[in-house]
N, C-alpha and C. Protein backbone atom coordinates (compact mmCIF):
# COMPACT_ATOMS: atom_id res chain seq x y z
N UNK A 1 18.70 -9.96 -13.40
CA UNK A 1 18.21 -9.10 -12.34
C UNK A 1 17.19 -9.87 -11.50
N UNK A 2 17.09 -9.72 -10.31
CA UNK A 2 16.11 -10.42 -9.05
C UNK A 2 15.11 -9.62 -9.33
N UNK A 3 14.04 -10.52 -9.25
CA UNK A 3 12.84 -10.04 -10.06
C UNK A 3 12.54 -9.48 -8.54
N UNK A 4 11.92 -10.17 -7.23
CA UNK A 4 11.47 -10.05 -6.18
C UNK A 4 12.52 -9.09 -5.00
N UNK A 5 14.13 -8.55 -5.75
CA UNK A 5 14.86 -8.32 -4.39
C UNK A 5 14.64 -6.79 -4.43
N UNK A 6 14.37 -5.97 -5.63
CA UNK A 6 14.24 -4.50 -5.59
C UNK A 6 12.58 -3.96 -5.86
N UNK A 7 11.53 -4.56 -5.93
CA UNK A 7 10.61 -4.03 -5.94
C UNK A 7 9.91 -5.40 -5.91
N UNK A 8 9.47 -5.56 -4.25
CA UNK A 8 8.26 -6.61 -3.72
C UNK A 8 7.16 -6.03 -3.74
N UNK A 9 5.65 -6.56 -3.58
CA UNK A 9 5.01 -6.64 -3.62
C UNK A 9 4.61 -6.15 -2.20
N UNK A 10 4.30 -5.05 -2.25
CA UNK A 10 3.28 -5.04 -0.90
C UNK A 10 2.23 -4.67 -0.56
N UNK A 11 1.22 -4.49 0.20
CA UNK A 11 -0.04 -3.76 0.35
C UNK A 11 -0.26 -2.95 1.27
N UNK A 12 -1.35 -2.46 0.73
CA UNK A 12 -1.73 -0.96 1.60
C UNK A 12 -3.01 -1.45 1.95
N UNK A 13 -3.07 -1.23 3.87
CA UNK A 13 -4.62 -1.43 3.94
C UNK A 13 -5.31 0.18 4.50
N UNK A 14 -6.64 -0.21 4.58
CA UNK A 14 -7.18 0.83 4.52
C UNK A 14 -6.63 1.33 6.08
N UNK A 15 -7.30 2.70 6.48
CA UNK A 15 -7.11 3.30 8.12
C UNK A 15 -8.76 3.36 8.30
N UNK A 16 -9.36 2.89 7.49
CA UNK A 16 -11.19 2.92 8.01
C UNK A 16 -11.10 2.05 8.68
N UNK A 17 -10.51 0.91 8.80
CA UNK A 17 -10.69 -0.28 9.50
C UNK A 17 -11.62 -1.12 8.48
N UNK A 18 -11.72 -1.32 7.60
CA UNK A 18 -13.24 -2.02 6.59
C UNK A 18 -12.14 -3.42 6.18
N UNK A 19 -10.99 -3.27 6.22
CA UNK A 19 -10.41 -4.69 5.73
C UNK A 19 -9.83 -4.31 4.21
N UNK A 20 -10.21 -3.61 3.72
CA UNK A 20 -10.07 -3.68 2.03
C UNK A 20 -8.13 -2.83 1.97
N UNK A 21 -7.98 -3.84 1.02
CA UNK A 21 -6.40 -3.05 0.90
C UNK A 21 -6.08 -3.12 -0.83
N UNK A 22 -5.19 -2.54 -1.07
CA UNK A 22 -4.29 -2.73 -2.85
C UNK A 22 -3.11 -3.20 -2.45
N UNK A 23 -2.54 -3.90 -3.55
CA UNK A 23 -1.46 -4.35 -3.80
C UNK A 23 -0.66 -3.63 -4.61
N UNK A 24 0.94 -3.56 -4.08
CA UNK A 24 1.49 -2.84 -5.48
C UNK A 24 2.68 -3.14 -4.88
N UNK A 25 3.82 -3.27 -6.06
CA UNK A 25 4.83 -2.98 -6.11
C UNK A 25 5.69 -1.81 -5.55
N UNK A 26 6.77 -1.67 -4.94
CA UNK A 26 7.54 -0.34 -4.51
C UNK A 26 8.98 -0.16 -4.55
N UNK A 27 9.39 0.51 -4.86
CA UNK A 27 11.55 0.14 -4.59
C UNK A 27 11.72 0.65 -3.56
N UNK A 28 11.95 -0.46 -2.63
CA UNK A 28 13.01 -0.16 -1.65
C UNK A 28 13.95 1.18 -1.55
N UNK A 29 14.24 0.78 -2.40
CA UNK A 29 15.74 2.05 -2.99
C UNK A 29 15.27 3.44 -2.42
N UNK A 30 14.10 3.81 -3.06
CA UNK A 30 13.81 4.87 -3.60
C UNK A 30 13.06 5.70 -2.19
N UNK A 31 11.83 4.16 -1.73
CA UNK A 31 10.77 4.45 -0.39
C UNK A 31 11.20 3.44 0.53
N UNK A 32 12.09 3.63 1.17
CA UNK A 32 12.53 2.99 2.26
C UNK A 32 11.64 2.92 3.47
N UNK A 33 10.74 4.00 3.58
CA UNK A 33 9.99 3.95 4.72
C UNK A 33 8.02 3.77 4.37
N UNK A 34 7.59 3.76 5.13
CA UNK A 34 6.28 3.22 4.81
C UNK A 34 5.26 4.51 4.05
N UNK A 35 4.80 3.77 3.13
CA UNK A 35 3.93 4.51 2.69
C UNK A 35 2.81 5.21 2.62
N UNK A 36 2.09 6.41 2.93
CA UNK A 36 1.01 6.66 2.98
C UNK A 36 0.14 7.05 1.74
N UNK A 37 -0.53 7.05 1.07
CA UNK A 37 -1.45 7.03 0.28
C UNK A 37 -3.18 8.02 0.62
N UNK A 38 -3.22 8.53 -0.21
CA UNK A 38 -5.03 8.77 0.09
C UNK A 38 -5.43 8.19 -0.58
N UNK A 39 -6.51 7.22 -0.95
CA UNK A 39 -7.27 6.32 -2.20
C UNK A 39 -8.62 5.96 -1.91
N UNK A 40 -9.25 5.60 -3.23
CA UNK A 40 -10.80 5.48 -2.71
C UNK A 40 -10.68 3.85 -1.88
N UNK A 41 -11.64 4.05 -1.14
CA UNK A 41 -12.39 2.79 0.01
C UNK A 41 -13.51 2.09 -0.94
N UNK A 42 -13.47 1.39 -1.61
CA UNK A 42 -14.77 1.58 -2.13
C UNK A 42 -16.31 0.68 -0.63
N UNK A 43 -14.93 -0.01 0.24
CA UNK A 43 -16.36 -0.34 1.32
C UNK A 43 -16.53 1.25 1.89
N UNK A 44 -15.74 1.67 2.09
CA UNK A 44 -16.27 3.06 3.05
C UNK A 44 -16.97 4.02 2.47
N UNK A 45 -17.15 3.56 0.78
CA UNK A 45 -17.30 4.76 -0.48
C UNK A 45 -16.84 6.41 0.11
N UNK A 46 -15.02 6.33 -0.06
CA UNK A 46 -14.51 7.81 0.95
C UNK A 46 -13.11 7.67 0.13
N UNK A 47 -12.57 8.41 0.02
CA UNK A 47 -11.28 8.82 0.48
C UNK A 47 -10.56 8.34 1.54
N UNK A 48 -9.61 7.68 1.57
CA UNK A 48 -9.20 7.35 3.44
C UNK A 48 -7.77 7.26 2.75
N UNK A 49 -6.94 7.26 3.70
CA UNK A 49 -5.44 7.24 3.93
C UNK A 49 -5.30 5.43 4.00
N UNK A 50 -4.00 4.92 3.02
CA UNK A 50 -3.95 3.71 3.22
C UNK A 50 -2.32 3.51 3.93
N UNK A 51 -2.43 2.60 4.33
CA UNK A 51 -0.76 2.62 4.76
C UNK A 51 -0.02 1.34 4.75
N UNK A 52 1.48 1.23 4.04
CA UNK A 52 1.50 -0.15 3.90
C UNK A 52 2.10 -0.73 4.88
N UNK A 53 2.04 -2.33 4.83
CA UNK A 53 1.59 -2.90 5.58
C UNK A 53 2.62 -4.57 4.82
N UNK A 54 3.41 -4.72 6.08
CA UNK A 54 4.77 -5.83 5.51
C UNK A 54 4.31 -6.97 5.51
């Protein structure tokens, strides 16, 4: 099995604008379209919406 062809690596950056993002894995398959997220900021110390980012 292709380690990299069904679940790459991608990141989510923040929508505060602060720069800070996570990394994670996703299937294609499953989330074909981009992801939104709520997660802590820890620069913004908040809640913010992250969105990923190719």
């Amino acid at each position: 099995m292709n380690r990299h062809g069904t679940r790459p690596v991608v990141r989510r950056g923040s929508t505060a604008g602060t720069g800070y993002s996570y990394a994670a894995r996703t299937t294609r398959r499953h989330d074909p379209d981009r992801l939104e997220l709520r997660k802590h900021d820890p620069v913004a110390r908040r809640h913010v919406v992250f969105r990923e980012e190719r």
